[in-house]
Protein backbone atom coordinates (compact mmCIF):
# COMPACT_ATOMS: atom_id res chain seq x y z
CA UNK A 1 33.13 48.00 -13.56
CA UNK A 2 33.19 44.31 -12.32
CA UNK A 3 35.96 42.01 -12.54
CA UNK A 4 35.22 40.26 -15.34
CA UNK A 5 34.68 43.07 -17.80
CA UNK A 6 37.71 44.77 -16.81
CA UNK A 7 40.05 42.06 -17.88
CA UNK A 8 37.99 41.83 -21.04
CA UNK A 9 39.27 45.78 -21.38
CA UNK A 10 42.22 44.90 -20.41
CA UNK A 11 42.75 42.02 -23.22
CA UNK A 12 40.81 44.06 -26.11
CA UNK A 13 43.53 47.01 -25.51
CA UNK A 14 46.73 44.93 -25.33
CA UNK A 15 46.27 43.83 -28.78
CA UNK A 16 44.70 47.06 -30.41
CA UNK A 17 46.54 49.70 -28.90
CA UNK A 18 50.10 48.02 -29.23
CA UNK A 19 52.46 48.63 -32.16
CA UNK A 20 52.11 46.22 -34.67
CA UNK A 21 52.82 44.99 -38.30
CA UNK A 22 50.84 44.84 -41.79
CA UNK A 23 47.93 42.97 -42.37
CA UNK A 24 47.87 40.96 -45.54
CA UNK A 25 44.77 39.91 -46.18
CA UNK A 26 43.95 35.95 -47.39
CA UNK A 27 41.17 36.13 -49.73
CA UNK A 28 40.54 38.14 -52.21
CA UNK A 29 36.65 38.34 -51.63
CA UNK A 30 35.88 36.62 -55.01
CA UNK A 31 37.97 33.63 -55.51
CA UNK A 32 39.94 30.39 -53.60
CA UNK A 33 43.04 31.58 -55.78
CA UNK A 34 45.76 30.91 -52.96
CA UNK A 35 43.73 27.94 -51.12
CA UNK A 36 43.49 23.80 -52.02
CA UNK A 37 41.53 21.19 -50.72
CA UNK A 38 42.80 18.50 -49.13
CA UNK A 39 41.00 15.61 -47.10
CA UNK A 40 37.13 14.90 -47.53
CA UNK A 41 34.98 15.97 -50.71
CA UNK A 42 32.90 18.85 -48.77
CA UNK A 43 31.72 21.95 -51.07
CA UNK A 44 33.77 25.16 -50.91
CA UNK A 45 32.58 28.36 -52.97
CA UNK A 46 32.69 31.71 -52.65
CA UNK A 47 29.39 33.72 -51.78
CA UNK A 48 28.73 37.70 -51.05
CA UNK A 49 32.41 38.06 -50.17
CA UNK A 50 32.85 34.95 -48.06
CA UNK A 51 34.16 31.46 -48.13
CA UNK A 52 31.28 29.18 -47.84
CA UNK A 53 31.74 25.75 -46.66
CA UNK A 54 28.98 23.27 -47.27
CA UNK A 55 29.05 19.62 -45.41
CA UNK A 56 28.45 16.78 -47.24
CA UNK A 57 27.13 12.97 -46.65
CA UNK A 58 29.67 10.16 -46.28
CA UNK A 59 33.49 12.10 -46.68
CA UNK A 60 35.95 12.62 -44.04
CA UNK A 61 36.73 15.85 -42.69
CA UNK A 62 37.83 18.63 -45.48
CA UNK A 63 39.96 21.21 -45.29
CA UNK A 64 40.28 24.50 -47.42
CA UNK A 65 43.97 24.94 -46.85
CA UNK A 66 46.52 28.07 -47.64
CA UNK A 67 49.09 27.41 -50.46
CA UNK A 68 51.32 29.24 -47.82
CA UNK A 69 53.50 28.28 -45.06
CA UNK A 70 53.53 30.13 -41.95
CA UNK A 71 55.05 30.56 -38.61
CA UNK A 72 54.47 33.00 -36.10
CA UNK A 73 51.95 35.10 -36.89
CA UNK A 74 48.50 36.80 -35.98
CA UNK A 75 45.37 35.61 -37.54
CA UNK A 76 41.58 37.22 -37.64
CA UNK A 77 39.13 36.05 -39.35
CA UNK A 78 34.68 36.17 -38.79
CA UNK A 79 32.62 33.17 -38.96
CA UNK A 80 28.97 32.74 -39.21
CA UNK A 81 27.44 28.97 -38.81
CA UNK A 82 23.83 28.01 -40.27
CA UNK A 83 23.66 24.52 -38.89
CA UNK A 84 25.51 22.86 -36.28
CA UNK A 85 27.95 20.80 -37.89
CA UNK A 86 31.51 21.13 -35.89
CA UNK A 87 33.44 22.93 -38.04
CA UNK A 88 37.15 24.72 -36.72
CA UNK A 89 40.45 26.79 -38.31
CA UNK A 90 43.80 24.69 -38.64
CA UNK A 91 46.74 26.59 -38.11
CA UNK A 92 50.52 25.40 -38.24
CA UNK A 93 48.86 22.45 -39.67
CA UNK A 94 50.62 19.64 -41.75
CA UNK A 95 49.90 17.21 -44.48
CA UNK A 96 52.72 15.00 -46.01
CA UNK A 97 52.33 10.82 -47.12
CA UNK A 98 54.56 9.88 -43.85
CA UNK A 99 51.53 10.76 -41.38
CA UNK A 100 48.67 8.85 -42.18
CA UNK A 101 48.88 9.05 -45.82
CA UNK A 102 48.46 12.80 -46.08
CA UNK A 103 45.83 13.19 -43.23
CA UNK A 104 45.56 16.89 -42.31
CA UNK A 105 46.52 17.11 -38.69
CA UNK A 106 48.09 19.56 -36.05
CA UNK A 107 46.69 23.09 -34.03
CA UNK A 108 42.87 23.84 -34.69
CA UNK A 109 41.30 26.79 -33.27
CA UNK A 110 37.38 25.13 -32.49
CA UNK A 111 34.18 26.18 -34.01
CA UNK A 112 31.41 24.38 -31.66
CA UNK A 113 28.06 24.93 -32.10
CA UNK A 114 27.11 22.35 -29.66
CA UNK A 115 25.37 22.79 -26.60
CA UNK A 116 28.96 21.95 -24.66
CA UNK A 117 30.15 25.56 -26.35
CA UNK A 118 33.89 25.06 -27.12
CA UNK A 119 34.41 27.35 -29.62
CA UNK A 120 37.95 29.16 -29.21
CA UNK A 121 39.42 25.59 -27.59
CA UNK A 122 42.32 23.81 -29.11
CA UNK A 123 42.45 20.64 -30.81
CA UNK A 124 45.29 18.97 -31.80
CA UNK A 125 43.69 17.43 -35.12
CA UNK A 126 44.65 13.47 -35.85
CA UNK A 127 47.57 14.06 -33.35
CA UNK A 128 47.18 14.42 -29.82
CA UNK A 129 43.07 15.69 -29.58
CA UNK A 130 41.84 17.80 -26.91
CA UNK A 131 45.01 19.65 -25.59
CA UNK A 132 43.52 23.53 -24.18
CA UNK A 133 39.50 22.88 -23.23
CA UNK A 134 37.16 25.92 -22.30
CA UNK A 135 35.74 23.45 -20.18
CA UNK A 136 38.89 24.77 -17.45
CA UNK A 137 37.52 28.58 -18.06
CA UNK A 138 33.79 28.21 -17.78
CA UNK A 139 33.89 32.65 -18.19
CA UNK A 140 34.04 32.32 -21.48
CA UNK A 141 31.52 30.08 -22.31
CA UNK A 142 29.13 32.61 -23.80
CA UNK A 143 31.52 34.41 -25.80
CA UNK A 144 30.60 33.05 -29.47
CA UNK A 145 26.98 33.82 -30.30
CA UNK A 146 25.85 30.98 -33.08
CA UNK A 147 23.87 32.87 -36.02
CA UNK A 148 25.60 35.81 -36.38
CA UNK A 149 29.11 36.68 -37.23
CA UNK A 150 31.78 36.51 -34.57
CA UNK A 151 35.24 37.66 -34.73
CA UNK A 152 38.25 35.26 -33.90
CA UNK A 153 41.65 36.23 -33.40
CA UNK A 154 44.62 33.51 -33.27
CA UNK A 155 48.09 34.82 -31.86
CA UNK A 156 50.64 31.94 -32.28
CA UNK A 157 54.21 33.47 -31.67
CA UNK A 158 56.69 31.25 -30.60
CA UNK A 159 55.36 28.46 -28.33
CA UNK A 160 52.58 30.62 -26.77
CA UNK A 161 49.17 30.52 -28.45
CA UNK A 162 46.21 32.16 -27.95
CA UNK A 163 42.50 32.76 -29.22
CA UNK A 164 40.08 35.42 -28.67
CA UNK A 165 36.44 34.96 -29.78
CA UNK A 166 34.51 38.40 -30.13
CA UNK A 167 37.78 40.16 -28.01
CA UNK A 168 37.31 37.52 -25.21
CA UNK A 169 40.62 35.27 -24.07
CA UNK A 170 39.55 31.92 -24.47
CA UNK A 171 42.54 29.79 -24.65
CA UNK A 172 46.42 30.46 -24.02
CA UNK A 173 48.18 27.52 -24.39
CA UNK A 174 52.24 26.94 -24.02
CA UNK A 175 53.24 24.08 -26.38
CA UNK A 176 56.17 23.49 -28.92
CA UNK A 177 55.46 20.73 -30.97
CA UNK A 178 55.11 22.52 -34.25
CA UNK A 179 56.43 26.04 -35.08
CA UNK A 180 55.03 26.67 -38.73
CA UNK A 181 52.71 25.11 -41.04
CA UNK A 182 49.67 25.70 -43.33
CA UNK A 183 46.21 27.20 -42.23
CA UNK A 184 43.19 25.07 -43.20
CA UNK A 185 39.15 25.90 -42.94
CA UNK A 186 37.48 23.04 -41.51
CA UNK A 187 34.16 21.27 -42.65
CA UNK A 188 33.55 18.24 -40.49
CA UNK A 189 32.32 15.04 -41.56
CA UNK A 190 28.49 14.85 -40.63
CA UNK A 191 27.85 12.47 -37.87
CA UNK A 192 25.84 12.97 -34.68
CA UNK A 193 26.10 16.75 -34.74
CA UNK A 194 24.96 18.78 -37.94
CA UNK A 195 23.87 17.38 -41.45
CA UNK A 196 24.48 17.49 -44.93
CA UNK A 197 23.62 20.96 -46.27
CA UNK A 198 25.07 22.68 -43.15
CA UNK A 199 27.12 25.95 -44.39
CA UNK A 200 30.11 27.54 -42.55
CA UNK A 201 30.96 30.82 -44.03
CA UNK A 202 34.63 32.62 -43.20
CA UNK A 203 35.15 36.14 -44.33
CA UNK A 204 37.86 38.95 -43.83
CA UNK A 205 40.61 36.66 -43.12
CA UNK A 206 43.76 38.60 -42.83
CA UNK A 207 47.04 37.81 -41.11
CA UNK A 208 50.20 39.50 -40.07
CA UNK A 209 53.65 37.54 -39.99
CA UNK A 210 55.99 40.87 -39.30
CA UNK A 211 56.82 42.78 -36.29
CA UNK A 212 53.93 41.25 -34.05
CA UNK A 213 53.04 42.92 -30.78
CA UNK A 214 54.40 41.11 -27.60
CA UNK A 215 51.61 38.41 -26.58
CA UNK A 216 50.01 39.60 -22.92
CA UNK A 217 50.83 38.00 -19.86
CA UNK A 218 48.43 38.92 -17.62
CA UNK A 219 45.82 36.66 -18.77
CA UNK A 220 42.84 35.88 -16.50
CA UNK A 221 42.11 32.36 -17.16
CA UNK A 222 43.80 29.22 -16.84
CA UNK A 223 46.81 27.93 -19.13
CA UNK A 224 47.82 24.80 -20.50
CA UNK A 225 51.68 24.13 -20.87
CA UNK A 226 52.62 21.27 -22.65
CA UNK A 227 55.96 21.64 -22.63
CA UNK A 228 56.73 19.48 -19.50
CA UNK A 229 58.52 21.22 -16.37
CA UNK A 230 58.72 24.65 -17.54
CA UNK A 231 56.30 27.93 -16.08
CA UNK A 232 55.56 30.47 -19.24
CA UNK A 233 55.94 33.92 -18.15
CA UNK A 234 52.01 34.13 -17.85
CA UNK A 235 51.94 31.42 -15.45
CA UNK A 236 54.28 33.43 -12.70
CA UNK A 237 52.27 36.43 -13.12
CA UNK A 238 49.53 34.08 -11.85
CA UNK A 239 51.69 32.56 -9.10
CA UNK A 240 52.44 29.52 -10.21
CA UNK A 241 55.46 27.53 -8.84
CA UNK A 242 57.23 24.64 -10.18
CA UNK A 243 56.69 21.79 -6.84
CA UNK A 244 59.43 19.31 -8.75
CA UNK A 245 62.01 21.16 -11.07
CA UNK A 246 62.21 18.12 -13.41
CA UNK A 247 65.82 17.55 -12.63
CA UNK A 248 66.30 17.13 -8.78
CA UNK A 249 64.57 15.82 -5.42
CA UNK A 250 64.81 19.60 -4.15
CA UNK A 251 61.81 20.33 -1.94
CA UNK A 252 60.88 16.47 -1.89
CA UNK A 253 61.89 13.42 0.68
CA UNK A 254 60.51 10.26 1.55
CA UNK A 255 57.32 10.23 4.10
CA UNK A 256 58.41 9.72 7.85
CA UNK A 257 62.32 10.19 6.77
CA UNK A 258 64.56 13.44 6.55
CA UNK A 259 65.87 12.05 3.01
CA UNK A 260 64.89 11.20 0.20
CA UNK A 261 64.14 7.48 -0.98
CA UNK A 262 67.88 5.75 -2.10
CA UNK A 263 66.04 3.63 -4.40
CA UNK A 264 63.00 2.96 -6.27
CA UNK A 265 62.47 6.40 -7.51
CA UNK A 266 64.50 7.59 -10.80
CA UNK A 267 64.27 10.62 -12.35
CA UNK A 268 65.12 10.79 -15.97
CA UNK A 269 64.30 13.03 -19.39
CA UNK A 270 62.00 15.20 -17.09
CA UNK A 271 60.35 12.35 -15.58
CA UNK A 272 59.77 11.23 -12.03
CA UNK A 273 58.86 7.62 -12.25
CA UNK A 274 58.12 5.35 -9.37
CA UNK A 275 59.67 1.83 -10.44
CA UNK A 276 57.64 -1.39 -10.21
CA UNK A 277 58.47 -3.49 -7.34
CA UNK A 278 57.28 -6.65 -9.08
CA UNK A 279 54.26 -6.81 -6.71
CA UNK A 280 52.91 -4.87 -3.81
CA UNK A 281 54.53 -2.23 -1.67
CA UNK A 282 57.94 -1.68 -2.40
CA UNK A 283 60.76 -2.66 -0.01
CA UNK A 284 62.99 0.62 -0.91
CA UNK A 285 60.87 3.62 -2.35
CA UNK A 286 57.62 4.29 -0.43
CA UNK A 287 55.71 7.23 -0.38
CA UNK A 288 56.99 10.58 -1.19
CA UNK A 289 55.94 14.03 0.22
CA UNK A 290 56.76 17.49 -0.22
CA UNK A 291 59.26 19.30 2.23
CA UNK A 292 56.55 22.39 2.66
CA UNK A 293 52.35 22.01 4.03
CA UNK A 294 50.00 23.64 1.97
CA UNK A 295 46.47 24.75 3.07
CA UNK A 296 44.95 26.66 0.36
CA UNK A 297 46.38 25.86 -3.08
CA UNK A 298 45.97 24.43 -7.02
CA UNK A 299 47.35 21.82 -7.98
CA UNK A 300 48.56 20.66 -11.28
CA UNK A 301 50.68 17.62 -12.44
CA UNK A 302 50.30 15.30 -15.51
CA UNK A 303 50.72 10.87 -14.74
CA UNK A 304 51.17 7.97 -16.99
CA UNK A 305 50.30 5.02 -15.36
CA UNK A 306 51.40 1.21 -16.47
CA UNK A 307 48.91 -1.19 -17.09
CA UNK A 308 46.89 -2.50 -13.61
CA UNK A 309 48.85 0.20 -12.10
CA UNK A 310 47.34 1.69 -8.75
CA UNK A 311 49.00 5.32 -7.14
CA UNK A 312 47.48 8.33 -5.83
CA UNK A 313 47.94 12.14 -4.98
CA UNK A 314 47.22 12.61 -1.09
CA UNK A 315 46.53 16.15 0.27
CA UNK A 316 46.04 17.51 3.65
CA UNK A 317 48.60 14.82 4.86
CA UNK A 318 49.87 15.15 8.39
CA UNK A 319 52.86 12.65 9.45
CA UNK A 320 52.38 12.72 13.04
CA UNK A 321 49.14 11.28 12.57
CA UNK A 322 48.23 8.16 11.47
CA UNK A 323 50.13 5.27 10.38
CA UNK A 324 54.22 5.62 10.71
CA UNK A 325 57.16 4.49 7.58
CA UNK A 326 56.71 0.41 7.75
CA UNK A 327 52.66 0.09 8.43
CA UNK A 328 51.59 1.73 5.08
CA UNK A 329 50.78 4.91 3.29
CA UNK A 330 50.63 8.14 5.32
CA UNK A 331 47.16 9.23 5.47
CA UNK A 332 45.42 12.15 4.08
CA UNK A 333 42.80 13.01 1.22
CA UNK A 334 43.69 10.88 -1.63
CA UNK A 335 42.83 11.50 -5.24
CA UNK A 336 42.84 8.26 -6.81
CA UNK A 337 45.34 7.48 -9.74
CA UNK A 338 44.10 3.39 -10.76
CA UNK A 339 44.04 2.08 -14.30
CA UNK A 340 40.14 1.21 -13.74
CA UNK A 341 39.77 -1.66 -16.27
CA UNK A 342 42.68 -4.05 -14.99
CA UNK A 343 43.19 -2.85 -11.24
CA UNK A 344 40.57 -4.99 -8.78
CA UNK A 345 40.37 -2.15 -6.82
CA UNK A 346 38.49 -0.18 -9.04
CA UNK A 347 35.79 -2.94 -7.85
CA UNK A 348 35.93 -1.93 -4.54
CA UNK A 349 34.59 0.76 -2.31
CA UNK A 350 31.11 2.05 -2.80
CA UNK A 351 29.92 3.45 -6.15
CA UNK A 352 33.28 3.63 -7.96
CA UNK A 353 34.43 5.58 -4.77
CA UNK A 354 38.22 3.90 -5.95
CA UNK A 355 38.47 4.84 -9.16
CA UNK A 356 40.30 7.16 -11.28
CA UNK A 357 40.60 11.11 -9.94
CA UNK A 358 38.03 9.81 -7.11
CA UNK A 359 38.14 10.96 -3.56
CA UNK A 360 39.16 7.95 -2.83
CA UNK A 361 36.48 5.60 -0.69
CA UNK A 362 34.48 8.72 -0.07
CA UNK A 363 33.67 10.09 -3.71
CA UNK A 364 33.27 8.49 -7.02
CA UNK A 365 34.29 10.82 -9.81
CA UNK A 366 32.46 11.52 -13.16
CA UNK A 367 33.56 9.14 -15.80
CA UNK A 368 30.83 11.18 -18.30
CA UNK A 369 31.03 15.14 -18.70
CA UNK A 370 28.80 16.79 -21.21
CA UNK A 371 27.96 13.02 -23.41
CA UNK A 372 31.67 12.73 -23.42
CA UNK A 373 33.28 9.75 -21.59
CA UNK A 374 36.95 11.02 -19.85
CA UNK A 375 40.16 9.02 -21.50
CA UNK A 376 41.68 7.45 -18.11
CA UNK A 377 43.46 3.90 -20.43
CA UNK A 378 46.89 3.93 -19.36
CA UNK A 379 50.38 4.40 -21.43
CA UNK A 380 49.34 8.04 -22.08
CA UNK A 381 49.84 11.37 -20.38
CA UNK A 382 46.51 12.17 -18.39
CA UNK A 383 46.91 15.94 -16.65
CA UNK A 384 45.61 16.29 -13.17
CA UNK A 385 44.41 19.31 -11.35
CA UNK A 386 43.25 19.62 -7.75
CA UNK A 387 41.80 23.28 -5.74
CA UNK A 388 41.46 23.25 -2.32
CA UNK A 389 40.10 26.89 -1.45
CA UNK A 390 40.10 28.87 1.89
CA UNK A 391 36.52 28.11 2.86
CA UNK A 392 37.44 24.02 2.40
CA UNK A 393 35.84 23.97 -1.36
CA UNK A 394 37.66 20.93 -2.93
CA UNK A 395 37.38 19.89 -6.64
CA UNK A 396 39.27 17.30 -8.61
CA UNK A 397 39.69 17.83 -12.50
CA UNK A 398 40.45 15.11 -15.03
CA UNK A 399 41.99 15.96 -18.34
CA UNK A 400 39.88 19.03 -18.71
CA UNK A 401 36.85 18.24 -17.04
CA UNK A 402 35.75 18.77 -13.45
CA UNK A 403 35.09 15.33 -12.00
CA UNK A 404 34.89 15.84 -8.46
CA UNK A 405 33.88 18.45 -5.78
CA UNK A 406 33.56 18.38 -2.37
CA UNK A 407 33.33 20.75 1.03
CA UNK A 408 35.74 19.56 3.79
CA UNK A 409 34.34 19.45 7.07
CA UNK A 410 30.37 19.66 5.95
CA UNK A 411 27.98 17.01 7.22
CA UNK A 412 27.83 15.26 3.91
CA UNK A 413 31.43 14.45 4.47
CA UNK A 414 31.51 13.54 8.01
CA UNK A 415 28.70 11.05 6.44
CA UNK A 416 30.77 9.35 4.13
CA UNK A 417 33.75 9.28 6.23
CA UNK A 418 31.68 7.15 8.69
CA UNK A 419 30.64 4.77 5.92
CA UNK A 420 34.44 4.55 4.76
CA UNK A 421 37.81 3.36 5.69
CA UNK A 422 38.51 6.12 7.49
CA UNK A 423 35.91 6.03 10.29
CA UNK A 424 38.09 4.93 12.98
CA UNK A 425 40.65 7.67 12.31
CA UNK A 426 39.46 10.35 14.71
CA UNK A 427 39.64 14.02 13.17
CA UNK A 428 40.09 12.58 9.42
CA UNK A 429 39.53 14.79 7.09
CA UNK A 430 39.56 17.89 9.98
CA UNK A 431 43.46 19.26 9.00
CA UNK A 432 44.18 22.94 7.92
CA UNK A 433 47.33 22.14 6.23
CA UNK A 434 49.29 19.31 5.27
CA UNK A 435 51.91 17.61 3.19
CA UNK A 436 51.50 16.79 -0.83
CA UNK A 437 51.99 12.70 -1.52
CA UNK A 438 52.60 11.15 -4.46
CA UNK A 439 52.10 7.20 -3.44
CA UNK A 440 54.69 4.42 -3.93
CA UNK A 441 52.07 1.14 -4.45
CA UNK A 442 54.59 -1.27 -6.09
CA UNK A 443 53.36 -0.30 -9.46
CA UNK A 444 55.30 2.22 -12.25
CA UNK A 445 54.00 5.13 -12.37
CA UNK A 446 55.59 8.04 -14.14
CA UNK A 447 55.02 12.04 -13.19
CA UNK A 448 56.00 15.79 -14.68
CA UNK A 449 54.98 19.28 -14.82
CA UNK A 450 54.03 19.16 -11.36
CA UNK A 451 53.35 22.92 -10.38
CA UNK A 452 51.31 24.52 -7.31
CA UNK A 453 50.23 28.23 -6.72
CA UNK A 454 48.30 29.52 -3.97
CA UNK A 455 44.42 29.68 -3.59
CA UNK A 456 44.02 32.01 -1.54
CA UNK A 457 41.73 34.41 -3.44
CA UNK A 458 39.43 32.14 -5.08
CA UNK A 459 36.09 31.35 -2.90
C-alpha cells in the first residue's frame, strides 16, 4: 500500500472506529420545517428525499439556513451538483443588522465545480475570504467527483476544523474567531461560473453536538493557523517550530552583531514590527537574522506591509560573506516583500523580477494562479511560505498559491544570476546553509506566526 492511501486509511478509521455521540439528523426527508432563507431569492424545495437548490438570475447569494444554533459539533451531509454554479455549506455562520445589514457571513465548507477544484476549502463568507485553500494540498484535488453524490464531513470542535470529502482530509484549519453559529446551504449568485437553472441537491444531513470523538492529529497535509503565534497539536506532530515566540527576541539578533537591535524594532500584541525610519535605511534597527542556519526547511510567516513599503525574507544568508553591518543588507536569497503599486522598485529589475514574493532580481513571481489575480495591497495580513528541499528545490507561496519555484545551483540559475545584481558576488547563490533575514528598509513593516520545520523528507 503506497503512502498516500495509507493515510487515507488512516483518516477514514480515526473517525469511524472512535467512540462517539448520537446523530440527529437535520431534515426530515420531506419538508424545510427547521430551515429559513435568508439572503438572495434562489429556489429551495424538497425533491426524492433531498434539498434541492435551484440558482436564479439577478439575486445575491442565498442561503437555506438552520433555525438552530450550534457549536462544536460534527456534520455529514452528500451533495450532488447538475451545473456548475459555486455553491458551499455555512457553518458557525452569522446574520444580525450590525454586519452589513443582515448579510450571511462566517465559515463555509466549498462546493467548486470549477476546473480550479476547491471543494472541501474554507471560505470565510463576507468576512475575511479565502482563509484554508486546497490549492496548499494539491493530493486532494481529485477527491470530489462532480455528477454523482459525494459525502462531506465537517468536524469543528473547538478552534480546530476540518473537512473530509468522500473520507479524504482536505482542510484542517486552527482559527478562533467564531465558536457557534447557524449552518446555511449555499446557492451562489450566477455570474461567470454556472447559470440560472443550475440545481444543488443536499441529502442525509445529520449532525452530532454530544460526546464527539477527539479530532486526529496526525494529519498528512498542510494546516492553516490563524490564531497568530501559537502551533496546534497537529502542527508538532508535523515538526513544526515556532522561529519567534510572539513575546521575546529569543533565537533572534541583529545581522553582524551578538545582540539584538536597541531600537527600531518593537514587539507588541504578538507583533514584530519594524518601525519607519522616515526614509531609507534606518540609523538604529537594520536587518535581523536568526541565531540558528538552516539548510533544508519550510517556512511560514504572515506580513502587513505599510503603504510604499519595501522588506524582504532572505534565506541561505551567510555573514562572513558579503557586505558587513554599515554597507547594507547581508546578502542571501531574498523573497521580495514590496507594496507593488506605490514602491518604484517594483519598476525595476527585469520582468517584475522585484516584486512581491519574487526571487528577487532573478525571478518574477505569478501575480495570476488559476484566472485568479493574488491580493498583495497592503494594510492586510498576507501569509508567506517558503520550501527549500534537500536536492536545492525552492518554491515561494503567496497567500495560498505557489508563485515561485526554482532549483539552486542549475544552469538556469547561474544564468540569471549573471544577468542580475548579483553577478559580481562569486559563489552567490552556491551556500548549503545559512541564516533567516527579515530586512530593516526604513519602511514599517509588521510580522507574526513565524514558524519553521525541517524539509528534510520532502524531494
Amino acid at each position: 500500500m503506497n503512502k498516500t492511501l495509507l493515510n487515507v486509511t488512516v483518516i477514514l478509521l480515526s473517525y469511524v472506529t472512535l467512540p462517539a455521540g448520537e446523530w440527529v439528523s437535520l431534515f426530515d426527508n420531506k419538508t424545510l420545517d427547521g430551515w429559513t432563507q435568508k439572503g438572495g431569492k434562489a429556489h429551495f424545495t424538497v425533491e426524492d428525499g433531498a434539498i434541492v437548490g435551484i440558482a436564479v438570475k439577478n439575486t445575491p447569494n442565498s442561503f437555506l439556513c438552520t433555525e438552530d444554533i450550534f457549536g462544536d459539533f460534527i456534520l455529514e451531509f452528500d451533495v450532488k451538483q447538475e451545473g456548475k454554479c459555486n455553491s458551499g455549506v455555512m457553518f458557525r455562520a452569522l446574520s444580525h443588522a450590525d454586519y452589513r445589514n443582515y448579510r450571511v457571513h462566517g465559515y463555509q465548507c466549498e462546493i467548486d465545480p470549477s476546473e480550479r477544484a476547491w471543494t472541501g476549502g474554507i471560505y470565510d463568507e463576507a468576512r475575511r475570504g479565502w482563509i484554508c485553500r486546497p490549492q496548499h494540498n494539491p493530493k486532494v484535488k481529485d477527491a470530489y467527483q462532480y455528477g454523482r453524490w459525494n459525502r462531506f464531513r465537517i468536524e469543528a470542535i473547538g478552534d480546530k476544523i476540518l473537512t473530509y470529502v468522500n473520507g479524504i482530509l482536505v482542510s484542517y484549519l486552527c482559527d478562533n474567531m467564531t465558536s457557534e453559529g447557524f449552518i446555511g446551504l449555499q446557492v451562489h449568485s450566477v455570474g461567470s461560473h454556472g447559470k440560472a437553472g443550475d440545481r444543488i441537491m443536499w441529502k442525509n444531513i445529520r449532525i452530532m453536538t454530544d460526546d464527539l470523538p477527539p479530532v486526529a492529529d496526525d494529519a498528512d497535509i498542510l494546516i492553516r493557523n490563524h490564531i497568530p503565534n501559537t502551533l496546534c497539536v497537529a502542527e508538532k506532530t508535523q515538526g513544526w517550530e515556532l522561529l519567534w515566540d510572539g513575546k521575546t527576541t529569543k533565537g533572534w539578533r541583529r545581522a553582524h552583531e551578538a545582540e539584538f537591535p536597541e531600537q527600531g524594532w518593537k514587539i507588541k500584541d504578538g507583533v514584530l514590527t519594524i518601525e519607519s525610519s522616515g526614509g531609507g535605511e534606518s540609523k538604529y534597527a537594520g536587518d535581523i537574522v536568526t541565531t540558528e542556519e538552516y539548510s533544508a526547511f519550510e517556512l511560514q510567516l504572515e506580513f502587513k506591509i505599510s503603504e510604499g513599503a519595501n522588506s524582504g525574507i532572505k534565506y541561505f544568508v551567510t555573514e562572513g560573506y558579503g557586505m558587513k553591518v554599515g554597507a547594507g543588507s547581508a546578502i542571501g536569497f531574498e523573497y521580495q516583500i514590496l507594496d507593488d503599486k506605490n514602491h518604484p522598485d517594483a519598476l525595476e529589475g527585469t520582468a517584475g523580477n522585484r516584486t512581491m514574493a519574487s526571487l528577487y532580481d532573478l525571478i518574477p513571481s505569478k501575480k495570476v494562479v488559476i484566472g485568479r489575480e493574488i491580493s498583495r495591497k497592503p494594510g492586510v495580513w498576507h501569509h508567506a511560505r517558503l520550501i527549500v528541499t534537500p536536492c536545492g528545490k525552492i518554491e515561494h507561496w503567496l497567500n495560498g498559491f505557489k508563485v515561485v519555484k526554482y532549483e539552486k545551483g542549475s544552469p538556469l540559475m547561474d544564468a540569471l544570476i549573471q544577468l542580475s545584481k548579483y553577478k559580481d558576488w562569486k559563489g552567490f547563490g552556491k551556500w548549503e546553509s545559512g541564516h533567516i533575514l527579515l530586512q530593516d528598509h526604513g519602511d514599517e513593516v509588521h510580522f507574526r506566526s513565524i514558524k519553521i520545520r525541517d524539509a528534510i523528507n520532502i524531494n
